[in-house]
PDB file of N, CA and C in Angstrom:
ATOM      1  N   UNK A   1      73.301 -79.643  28.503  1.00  0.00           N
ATOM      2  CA  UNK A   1      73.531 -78.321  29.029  1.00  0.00           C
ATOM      3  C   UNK A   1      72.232 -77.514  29.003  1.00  0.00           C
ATOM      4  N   UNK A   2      72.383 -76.784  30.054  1.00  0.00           N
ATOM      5  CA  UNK A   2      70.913 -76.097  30.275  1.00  0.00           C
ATOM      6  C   UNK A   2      71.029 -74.724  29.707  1.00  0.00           C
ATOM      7  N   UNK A   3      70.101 -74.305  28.649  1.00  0.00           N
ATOM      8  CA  UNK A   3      70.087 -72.843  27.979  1.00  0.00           C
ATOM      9  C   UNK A   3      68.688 -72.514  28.526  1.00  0.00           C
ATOM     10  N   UNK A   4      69.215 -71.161  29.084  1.00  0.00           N
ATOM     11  CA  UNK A   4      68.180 -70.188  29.443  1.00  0.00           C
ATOM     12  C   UNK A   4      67.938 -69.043  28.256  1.00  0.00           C
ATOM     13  N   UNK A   5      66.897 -69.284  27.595  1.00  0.00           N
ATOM     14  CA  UNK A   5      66.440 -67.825  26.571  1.00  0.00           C
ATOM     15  C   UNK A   5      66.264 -66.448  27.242  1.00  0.00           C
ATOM     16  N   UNK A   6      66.674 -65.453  26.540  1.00  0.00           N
ATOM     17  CA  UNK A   6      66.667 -64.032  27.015  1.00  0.00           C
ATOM     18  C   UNK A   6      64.825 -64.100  26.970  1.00  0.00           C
ATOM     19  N   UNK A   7      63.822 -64.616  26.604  1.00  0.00           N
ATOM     20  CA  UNK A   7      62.401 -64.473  26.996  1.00  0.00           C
ATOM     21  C   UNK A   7      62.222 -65.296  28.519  1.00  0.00           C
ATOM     22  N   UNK A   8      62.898 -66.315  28.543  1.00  0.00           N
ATOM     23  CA  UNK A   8      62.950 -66.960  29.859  1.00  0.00           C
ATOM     24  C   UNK A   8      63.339 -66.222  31.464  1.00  0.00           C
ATOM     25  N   UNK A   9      64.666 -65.376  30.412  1.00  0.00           N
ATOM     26  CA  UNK A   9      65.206 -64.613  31.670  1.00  0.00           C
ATOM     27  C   UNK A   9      64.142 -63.743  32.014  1.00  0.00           C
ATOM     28  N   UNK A  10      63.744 -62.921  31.066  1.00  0.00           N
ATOM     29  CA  UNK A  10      62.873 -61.709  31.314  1.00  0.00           C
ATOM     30  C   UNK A  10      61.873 -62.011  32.137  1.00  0.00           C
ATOM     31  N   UNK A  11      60.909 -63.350  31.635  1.00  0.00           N
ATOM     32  CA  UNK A  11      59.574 -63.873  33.062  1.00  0.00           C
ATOM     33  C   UNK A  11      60.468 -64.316  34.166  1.00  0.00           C
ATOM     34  N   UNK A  12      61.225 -64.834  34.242  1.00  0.00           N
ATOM     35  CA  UNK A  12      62.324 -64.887  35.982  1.00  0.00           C
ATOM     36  C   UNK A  12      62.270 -63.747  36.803  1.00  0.00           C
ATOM     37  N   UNK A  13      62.448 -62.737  35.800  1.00  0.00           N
ATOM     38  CA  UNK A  13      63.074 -61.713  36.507  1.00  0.00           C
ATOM     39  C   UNK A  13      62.120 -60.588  37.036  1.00  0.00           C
ATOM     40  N   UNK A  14      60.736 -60.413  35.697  1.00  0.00           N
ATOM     41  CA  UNK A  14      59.164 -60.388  35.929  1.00  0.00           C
ATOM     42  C   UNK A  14      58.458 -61.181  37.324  1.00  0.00           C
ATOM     43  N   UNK A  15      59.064 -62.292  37.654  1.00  0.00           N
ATOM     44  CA  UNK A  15      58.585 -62.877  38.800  1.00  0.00           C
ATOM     45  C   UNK A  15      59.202 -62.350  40.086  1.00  0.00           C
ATOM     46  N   UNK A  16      60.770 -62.039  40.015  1.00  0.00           N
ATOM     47  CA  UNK A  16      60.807 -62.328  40.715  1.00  0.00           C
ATOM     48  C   UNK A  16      60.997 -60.370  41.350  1.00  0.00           C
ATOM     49  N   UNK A  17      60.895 -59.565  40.860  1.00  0.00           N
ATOM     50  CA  UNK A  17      60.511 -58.313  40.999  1.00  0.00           C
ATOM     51  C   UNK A  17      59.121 -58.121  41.466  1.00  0.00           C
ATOM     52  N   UNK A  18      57.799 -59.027  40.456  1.00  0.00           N
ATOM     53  CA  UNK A  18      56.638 -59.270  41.705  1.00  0.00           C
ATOM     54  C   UNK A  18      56.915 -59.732  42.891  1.00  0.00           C
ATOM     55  N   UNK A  19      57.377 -61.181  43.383  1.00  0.00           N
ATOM     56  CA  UNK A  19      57.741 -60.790  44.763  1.00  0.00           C
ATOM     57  C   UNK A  19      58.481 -60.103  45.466  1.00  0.00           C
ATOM     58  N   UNK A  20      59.332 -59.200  44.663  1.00  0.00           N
ATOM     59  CA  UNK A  20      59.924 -58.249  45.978  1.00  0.00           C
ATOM     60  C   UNK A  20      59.191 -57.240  46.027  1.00  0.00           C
ATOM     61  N   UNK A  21      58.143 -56.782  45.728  1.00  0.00           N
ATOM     62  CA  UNK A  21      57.397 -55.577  45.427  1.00  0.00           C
ATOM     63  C   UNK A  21      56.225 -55.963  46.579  1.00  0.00           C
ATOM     64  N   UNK A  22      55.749 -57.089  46.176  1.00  0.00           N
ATOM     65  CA  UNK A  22      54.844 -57.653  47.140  1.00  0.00           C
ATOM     66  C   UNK A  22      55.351 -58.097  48.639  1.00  0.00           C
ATOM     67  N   UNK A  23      56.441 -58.543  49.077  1.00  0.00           N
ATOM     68  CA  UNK A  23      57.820 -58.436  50.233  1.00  0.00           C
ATOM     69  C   UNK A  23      57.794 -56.954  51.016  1.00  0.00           C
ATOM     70  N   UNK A  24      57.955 -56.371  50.281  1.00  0.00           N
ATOM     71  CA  UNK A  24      58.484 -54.682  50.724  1.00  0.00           C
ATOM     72  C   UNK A  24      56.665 -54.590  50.944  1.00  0.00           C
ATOM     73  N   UNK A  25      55.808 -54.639  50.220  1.00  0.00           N
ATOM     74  CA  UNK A  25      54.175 -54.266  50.827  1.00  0.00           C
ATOM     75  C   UNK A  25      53.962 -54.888  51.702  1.00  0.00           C
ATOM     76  N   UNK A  26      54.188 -56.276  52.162  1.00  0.00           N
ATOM     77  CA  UNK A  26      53.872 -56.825  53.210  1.00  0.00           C
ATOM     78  C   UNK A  26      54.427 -56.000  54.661  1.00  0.00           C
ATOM     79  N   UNK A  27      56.163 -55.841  54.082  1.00  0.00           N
ATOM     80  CA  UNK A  27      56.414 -54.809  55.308  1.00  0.00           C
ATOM     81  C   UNK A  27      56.123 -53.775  56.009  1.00  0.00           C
ATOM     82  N   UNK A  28      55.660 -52.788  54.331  1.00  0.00           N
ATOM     83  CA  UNK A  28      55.191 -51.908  54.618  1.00  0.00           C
ATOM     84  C   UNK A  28      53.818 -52.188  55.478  1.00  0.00           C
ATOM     85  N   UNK A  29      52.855 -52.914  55.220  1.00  0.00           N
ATOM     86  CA  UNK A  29      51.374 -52.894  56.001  1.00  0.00           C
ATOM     87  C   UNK A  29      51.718 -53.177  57.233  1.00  0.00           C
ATOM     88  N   UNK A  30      52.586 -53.937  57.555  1.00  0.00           N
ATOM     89  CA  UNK A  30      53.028 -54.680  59.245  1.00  0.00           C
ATOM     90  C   UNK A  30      53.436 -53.178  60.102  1.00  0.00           C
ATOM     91  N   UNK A  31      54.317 -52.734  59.360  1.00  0.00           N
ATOM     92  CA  UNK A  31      55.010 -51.192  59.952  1.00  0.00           C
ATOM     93  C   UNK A  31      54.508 -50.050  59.761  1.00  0.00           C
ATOM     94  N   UNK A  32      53.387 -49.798  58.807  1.00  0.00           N
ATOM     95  CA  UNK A  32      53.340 -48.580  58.244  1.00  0.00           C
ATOM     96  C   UNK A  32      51.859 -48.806  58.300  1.00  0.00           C
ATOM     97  N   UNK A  33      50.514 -49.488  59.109  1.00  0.00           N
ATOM     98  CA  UNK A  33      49.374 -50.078  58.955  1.00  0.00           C
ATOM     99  C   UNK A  33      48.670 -49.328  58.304  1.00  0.00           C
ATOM    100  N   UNK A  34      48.414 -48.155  59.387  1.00  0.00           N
ATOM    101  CA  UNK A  34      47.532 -46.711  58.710  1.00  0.00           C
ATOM    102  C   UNK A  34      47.415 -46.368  57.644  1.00  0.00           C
ATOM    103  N   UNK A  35      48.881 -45.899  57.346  1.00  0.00           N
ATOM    104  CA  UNK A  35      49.393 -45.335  56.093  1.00  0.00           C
ATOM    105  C   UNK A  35      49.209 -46.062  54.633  1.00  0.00           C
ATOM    106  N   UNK A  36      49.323 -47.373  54.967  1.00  0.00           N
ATOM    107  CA  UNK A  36      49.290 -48.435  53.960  1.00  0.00           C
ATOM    108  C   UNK A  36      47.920 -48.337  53.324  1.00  0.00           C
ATOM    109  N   UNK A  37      46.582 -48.454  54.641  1.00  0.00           N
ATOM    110  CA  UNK A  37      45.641 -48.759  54.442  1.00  0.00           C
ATOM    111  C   UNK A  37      44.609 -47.438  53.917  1.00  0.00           C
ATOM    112  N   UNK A  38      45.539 -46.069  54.304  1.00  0.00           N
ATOM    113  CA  UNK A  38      44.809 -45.093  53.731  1.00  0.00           C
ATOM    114  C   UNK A  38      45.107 -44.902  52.297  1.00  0.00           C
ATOM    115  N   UNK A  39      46.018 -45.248  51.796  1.00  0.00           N
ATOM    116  CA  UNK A  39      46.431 -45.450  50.696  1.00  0.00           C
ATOM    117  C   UNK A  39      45.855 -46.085  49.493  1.00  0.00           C
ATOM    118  N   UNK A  40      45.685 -47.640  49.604  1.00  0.00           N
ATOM    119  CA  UNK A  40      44.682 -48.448  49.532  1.00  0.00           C
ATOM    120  C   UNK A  40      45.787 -49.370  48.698  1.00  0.00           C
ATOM    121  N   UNK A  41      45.449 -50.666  48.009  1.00  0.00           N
ATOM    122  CA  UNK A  41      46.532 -51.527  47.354  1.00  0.00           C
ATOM    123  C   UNK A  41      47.149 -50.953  46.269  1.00  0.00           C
ATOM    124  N   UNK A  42      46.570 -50.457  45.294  1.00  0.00           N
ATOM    125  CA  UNK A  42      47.184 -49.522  44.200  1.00  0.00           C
ATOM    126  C   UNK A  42      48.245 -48.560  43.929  1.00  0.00           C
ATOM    127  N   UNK A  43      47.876 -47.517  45.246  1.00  0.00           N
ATOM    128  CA  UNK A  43      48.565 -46.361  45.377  1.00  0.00           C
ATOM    129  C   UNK A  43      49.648 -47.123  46.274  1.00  0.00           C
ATOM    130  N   UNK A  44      49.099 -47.664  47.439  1.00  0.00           N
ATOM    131  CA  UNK A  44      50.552 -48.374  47.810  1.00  0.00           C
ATOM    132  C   UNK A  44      51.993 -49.128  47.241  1.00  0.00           C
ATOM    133  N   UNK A  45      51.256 -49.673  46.066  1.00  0.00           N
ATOM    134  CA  UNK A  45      52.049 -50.564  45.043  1.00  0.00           C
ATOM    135  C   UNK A  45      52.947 -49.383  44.163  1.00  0.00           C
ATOM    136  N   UNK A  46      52.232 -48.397  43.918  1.00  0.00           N
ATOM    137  CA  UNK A  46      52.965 -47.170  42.757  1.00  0.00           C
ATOM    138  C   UNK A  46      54.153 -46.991  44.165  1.00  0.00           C
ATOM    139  N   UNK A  47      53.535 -46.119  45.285  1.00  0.00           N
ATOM    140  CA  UNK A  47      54.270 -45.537  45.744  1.00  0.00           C
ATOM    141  C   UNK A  47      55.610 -47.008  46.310  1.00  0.00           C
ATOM    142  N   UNK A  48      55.763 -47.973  46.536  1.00  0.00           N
ATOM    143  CA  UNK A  48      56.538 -48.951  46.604  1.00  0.00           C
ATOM    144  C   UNK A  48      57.258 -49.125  45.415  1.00  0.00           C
ATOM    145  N   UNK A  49      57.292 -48.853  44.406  1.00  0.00           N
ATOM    146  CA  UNK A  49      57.426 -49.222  42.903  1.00  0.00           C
ATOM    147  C   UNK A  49      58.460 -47.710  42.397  1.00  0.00           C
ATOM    148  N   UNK A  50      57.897 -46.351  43.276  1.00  0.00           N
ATOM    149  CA  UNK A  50      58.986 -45.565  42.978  1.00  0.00           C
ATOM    150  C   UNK A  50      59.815 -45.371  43.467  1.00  0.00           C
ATOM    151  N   UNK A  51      59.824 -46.020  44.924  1.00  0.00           N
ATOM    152  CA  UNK A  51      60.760 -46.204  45.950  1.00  0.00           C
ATOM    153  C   UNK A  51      61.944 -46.425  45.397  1.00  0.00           C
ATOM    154  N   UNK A  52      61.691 -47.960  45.049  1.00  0.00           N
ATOM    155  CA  UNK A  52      62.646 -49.024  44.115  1.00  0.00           C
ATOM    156  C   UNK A  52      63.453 -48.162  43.282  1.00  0.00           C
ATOM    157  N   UNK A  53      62.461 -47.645  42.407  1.00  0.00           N
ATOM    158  CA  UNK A  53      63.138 -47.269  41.104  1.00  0.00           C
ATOM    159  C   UNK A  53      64.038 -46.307  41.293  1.00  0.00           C
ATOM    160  N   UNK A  54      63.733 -45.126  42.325  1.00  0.00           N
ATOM    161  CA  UNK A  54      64.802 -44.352  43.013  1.00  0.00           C
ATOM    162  C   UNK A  54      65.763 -44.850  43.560  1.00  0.00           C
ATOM    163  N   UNK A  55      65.445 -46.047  43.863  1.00  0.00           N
ATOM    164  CA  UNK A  55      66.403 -46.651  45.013  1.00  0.00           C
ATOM    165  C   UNK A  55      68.395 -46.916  43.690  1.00  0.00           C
ATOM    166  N   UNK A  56      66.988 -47.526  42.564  1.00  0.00           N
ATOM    167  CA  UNK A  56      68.053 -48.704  41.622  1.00  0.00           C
ATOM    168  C   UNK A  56      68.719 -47.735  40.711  1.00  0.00           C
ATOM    169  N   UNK A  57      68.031 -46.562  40.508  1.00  0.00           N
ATOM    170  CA  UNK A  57      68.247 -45.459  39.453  1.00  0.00           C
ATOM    171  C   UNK A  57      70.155 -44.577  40.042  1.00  0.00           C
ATOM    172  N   UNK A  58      70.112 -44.501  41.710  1.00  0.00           N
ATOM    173  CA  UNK A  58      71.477 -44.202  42.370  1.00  0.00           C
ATOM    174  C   UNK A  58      71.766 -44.859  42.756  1.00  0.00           C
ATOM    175  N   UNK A  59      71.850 -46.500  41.744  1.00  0.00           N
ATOM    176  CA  UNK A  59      73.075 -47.291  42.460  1.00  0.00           C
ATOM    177  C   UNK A  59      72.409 -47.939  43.482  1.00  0.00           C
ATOM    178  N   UNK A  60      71.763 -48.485  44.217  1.00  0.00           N
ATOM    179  CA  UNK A  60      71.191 -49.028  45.526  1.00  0.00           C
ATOM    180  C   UNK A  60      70.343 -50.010  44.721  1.00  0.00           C
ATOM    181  N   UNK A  61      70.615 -51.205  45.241  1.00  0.00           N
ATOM    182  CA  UNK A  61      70.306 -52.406  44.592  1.00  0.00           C
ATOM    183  C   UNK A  61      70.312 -53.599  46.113  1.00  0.00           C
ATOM    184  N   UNK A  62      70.774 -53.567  47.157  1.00  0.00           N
ATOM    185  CA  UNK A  62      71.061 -54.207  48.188  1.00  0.00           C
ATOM    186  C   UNK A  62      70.053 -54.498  48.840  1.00  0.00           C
ATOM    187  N   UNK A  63      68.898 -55.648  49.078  1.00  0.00           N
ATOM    188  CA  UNK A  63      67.692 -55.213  49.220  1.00  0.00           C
ATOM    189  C   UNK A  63      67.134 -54.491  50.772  1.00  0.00           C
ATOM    190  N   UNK A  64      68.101 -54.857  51.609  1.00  0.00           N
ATOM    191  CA  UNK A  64      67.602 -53.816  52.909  1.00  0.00           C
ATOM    192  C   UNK A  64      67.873 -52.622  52.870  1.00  0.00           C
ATOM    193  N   UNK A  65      68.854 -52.477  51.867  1.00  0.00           N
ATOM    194  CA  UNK A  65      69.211 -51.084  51.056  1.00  0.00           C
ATOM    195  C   UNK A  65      67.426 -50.426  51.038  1.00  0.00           C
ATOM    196  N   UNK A  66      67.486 -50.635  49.741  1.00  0.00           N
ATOM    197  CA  UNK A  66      65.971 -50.467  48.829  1.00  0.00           C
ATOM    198  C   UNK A  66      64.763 -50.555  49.913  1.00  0.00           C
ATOM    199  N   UNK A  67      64.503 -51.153  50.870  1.00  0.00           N
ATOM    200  CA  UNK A  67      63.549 -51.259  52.182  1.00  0.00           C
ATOM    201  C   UNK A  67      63.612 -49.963  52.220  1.00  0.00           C
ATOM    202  N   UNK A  68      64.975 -49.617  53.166  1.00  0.00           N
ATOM    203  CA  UNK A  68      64.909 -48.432  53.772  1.00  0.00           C
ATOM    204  C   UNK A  68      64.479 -47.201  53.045  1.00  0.00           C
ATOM    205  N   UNK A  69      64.900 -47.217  51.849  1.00  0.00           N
ATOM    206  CA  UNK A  69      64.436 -46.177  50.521  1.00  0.00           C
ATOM    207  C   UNK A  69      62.452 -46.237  50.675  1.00  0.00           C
ATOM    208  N   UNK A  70      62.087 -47.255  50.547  1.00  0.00           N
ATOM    209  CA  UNK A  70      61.169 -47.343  50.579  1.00  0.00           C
ATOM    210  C   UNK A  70      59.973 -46.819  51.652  1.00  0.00           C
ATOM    211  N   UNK A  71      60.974 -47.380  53.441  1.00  0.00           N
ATOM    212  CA  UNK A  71      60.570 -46.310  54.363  1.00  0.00           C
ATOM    213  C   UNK A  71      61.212 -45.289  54.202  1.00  0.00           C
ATOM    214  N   UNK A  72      61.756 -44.767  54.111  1.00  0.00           N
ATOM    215  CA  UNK A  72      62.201 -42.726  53.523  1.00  0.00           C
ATOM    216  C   UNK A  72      60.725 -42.704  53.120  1.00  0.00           C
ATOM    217  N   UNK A  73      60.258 -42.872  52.075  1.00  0.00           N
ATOM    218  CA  UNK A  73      59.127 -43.024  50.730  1.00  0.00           C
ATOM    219  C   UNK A  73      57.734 -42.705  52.150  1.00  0.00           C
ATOM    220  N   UNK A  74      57.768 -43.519  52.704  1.00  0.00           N
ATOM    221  CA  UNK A  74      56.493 -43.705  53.826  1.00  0.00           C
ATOM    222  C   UNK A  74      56.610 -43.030  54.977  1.00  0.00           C
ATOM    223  N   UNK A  75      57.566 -42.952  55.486  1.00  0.00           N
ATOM    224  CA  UNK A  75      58.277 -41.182  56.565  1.00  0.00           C
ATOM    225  C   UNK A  75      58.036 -40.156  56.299  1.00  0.00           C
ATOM    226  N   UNK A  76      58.203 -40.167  54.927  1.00  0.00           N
ATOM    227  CA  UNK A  76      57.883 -38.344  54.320  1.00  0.00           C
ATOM    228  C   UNK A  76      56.529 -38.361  53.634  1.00  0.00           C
ATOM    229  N   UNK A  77      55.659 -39.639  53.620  1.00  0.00           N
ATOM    230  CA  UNK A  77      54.731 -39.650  52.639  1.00  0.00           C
ATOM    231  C   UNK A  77      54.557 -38.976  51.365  1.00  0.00           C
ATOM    232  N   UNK A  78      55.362 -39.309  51.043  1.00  0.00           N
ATOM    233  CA  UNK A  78      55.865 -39.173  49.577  1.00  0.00           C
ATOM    234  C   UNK A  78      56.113 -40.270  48.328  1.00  0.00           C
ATOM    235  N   UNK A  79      55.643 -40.281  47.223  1.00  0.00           N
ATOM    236  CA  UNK A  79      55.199 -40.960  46.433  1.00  0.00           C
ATOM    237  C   UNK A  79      56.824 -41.308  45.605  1.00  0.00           C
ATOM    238  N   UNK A  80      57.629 -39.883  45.615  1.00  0.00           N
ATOM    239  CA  UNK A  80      58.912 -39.869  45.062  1.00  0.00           C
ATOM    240  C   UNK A  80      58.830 -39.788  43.265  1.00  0.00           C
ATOM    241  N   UNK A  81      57.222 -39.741  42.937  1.00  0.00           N
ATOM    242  CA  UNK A  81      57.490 -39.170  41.682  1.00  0.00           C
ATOM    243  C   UNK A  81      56.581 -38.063  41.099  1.00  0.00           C
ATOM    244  N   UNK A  82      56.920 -37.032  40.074  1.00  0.00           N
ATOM    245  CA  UNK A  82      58.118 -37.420  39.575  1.00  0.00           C
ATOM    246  C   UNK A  82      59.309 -37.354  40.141  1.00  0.00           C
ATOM    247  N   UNK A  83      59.665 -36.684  41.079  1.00  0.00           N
ATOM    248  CA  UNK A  83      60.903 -36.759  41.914  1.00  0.00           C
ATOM    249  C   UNK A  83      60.461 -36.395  43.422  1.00  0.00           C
ATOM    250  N   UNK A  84      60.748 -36.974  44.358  1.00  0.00           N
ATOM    251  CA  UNK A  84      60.690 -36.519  45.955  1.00  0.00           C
ATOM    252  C   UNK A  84      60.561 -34.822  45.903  1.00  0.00           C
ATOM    253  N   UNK A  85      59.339 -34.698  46.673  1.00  0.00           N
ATOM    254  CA  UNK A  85      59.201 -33.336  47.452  1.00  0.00           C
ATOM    255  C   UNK A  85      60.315 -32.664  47.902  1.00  0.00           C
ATOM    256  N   UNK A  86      60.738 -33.297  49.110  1.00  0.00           N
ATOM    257  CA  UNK A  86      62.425 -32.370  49.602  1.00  0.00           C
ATOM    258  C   UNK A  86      63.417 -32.719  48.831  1.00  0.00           C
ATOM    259  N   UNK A  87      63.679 -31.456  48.234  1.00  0.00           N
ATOM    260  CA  UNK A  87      64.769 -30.964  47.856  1.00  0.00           C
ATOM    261  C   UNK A  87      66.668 -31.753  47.865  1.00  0.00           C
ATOM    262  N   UNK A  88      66.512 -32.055  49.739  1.00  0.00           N
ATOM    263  CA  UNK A  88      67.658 -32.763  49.725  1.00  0.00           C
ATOM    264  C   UNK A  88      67.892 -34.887  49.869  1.00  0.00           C
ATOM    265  N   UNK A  89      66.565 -35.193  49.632  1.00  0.00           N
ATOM    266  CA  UNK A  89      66.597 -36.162  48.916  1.00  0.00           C
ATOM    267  C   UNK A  89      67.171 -37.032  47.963  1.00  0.00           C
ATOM    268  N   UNK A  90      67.012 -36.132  46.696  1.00  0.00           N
ATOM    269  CA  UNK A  90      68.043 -36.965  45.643  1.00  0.00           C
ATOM    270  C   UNK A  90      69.891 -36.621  46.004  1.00  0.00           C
ATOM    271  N   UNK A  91      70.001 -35.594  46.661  1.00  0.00           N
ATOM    272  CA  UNK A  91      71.384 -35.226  46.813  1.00  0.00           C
ATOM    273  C   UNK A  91      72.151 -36.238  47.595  1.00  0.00           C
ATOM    274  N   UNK A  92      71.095 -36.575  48.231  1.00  0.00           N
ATOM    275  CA  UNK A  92      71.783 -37.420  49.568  1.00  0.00           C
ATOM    276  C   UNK A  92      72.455 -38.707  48.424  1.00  0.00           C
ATOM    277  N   UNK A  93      71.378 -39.440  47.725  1.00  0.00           N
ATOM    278  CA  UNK A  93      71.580 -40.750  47.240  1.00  0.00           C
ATOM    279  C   UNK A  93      72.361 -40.407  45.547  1.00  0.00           C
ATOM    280  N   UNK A  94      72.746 -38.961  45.484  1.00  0.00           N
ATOM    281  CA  UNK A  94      73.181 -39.273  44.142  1.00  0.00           C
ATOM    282  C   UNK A  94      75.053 -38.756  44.824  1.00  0.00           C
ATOM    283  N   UNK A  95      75.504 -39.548  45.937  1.00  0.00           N
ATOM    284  CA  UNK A  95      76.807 -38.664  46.513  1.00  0.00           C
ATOM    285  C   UNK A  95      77.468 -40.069  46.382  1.00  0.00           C
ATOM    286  N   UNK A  96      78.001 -40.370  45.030  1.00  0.00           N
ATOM    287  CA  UNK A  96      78.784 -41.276  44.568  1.00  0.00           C
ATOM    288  C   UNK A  96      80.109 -41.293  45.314  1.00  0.00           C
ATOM    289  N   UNK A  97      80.447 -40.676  46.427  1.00  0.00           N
ATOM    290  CA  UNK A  97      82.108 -40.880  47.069  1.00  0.00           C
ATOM    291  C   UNK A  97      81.603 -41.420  47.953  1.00  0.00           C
ATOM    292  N   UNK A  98      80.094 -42.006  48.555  1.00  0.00           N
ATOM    293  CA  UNK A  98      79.877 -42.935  49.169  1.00  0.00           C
ATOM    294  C   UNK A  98      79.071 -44.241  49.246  1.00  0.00           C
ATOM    295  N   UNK A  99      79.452 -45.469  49.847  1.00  0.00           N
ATOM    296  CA  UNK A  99      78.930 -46.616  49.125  1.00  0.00           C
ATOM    297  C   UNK A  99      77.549 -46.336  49.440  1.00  0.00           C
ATOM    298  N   UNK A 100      76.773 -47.218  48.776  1.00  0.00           N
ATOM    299  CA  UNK A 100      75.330 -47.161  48.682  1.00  0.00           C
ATOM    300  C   UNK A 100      74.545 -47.106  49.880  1.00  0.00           C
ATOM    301  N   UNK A 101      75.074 -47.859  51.216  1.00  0.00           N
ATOM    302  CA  UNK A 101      74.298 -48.483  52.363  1.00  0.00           C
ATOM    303  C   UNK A 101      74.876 -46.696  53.289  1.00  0.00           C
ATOM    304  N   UNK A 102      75.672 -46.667  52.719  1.00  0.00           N
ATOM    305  CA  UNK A 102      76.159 -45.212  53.695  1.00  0.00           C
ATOM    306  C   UNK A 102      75.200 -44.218  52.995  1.00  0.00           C
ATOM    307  N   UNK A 103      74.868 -43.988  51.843  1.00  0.00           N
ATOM    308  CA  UNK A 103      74.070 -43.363  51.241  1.00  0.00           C
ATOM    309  C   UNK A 103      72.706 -43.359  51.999  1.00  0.00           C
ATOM    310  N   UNK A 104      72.024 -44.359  52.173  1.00  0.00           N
ATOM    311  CA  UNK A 104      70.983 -44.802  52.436  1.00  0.00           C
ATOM    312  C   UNK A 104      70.958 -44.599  53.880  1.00  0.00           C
ATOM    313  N   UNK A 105      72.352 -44.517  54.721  1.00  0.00           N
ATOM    314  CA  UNK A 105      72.012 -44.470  56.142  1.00  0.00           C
ATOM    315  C   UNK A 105      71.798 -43.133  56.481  1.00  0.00           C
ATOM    316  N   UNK A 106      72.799 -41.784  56.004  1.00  0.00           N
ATOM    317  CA  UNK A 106      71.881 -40.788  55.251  1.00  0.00           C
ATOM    318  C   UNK A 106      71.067 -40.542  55.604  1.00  0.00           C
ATOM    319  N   UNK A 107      70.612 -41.033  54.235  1.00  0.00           N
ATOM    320  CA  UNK A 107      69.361 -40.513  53.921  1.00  0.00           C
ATOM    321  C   UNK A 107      68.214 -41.011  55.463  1.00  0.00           C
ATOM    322  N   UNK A 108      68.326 -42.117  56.033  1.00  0.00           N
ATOM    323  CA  UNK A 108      67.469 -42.800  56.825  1.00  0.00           C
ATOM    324  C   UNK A 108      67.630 -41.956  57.953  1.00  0.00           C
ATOM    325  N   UNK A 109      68.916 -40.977  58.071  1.00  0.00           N
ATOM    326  CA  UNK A 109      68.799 -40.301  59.416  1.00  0.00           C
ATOM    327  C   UNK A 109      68.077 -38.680  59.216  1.00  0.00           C
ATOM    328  N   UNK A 110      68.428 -38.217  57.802  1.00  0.00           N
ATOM    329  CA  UNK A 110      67.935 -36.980  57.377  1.00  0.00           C
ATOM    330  C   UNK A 110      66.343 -36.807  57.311  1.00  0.00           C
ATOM    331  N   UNK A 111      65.947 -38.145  57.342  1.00  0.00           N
ATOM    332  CA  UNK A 111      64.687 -38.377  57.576  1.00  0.00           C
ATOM    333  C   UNK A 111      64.135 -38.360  58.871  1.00  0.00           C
ATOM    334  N   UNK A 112      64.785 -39.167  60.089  1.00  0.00           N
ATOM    335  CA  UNK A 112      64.417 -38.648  61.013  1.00  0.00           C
ATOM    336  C   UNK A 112      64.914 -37.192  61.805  1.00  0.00           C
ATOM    337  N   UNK A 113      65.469 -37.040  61.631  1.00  0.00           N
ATOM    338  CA  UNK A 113      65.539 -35.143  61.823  1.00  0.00           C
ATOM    339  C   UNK A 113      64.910 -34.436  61.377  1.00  0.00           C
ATOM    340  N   UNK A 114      64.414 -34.623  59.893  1.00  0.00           N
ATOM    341  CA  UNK A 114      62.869 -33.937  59.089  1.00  0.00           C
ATOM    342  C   UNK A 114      61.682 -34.434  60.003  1.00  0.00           C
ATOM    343  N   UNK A 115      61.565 -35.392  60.609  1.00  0.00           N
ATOM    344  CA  UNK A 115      60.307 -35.682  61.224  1.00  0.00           C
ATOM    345  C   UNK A 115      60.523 -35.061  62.639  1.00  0.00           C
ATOM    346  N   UNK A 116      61.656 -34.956  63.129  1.00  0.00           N
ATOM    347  CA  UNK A 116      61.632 -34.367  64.513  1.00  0.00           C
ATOM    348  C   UNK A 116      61.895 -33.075  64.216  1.00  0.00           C
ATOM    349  N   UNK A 117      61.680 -32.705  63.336  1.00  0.00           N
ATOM    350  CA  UNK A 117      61.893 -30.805  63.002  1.00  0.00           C
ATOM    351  C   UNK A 117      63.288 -30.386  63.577  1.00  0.00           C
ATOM    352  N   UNK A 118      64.220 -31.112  63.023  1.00  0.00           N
ATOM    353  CA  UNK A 118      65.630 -30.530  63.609  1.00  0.00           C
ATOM    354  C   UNK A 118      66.242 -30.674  61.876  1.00  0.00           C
ATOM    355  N   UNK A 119      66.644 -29.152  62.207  1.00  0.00           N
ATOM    356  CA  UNK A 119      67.560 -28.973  60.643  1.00  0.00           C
ATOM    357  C   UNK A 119      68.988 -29.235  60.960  1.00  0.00           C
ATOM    358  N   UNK A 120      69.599 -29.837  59.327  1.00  0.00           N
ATOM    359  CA  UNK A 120      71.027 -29.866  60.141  1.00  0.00           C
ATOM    360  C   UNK A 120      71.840 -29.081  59.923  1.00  0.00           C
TER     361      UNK A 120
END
């Protein structure tokens, strides 16, 4: 029988959080080139890294979920810590009477209406 140690789990899980971190940067540079590159690898990695953590902190764990969190993050150029600039940000993703991906769709449209200057 195969035993996995709780130190075993932890580097699994250490790995495998580096590649989704590095996944979501790749996307980001393909979609977001400019932005990525004015940034530089570092700041890109933080600001990808608080995405997440916002993302996982209200429940959103789904990973095209967490993408989209991530573009919110690069739409508003916003770092998201210590908490997102606008105001109605966390409200959107902390509205527990809806599932997570509805949360996130939301938020993904409140974003483009902030960029097209239409309030709702």
């Amino acid at each position: 029988m195969l035993v996995i140690r709780p130190s075993q789990m932890h580097a699994f899980q250490g790995a495998a959080e580096t590649g989704l971190l590095e996944a979501f940067a790749e996307r980001v540079r393909e979609f977001w080139p400019h932005s990525a590159q004015a940034l530089g690898p570092e700041r890109l990695r933080t600001r990808i890294q608080a995405a997440v953590a916002l993302a996982r902190r209200h429940g959103i764990h789904a990973r095209t979920d967490v993408l989209r969190v991530v573009n919110a993050a690069m739409a508003l150029d916003d770092d998201f810590t210590p908490a997102p600039r606008l105001d109605w940000v966390v409200p959107l993703l902390e509205n527990a009477s809806l599932h997570p991906s509805d949360r996130v769709a939301r938020l993904s449209s409140r974003v483009l209406e902030h960029l097209q200057g239409v309030e709702p």
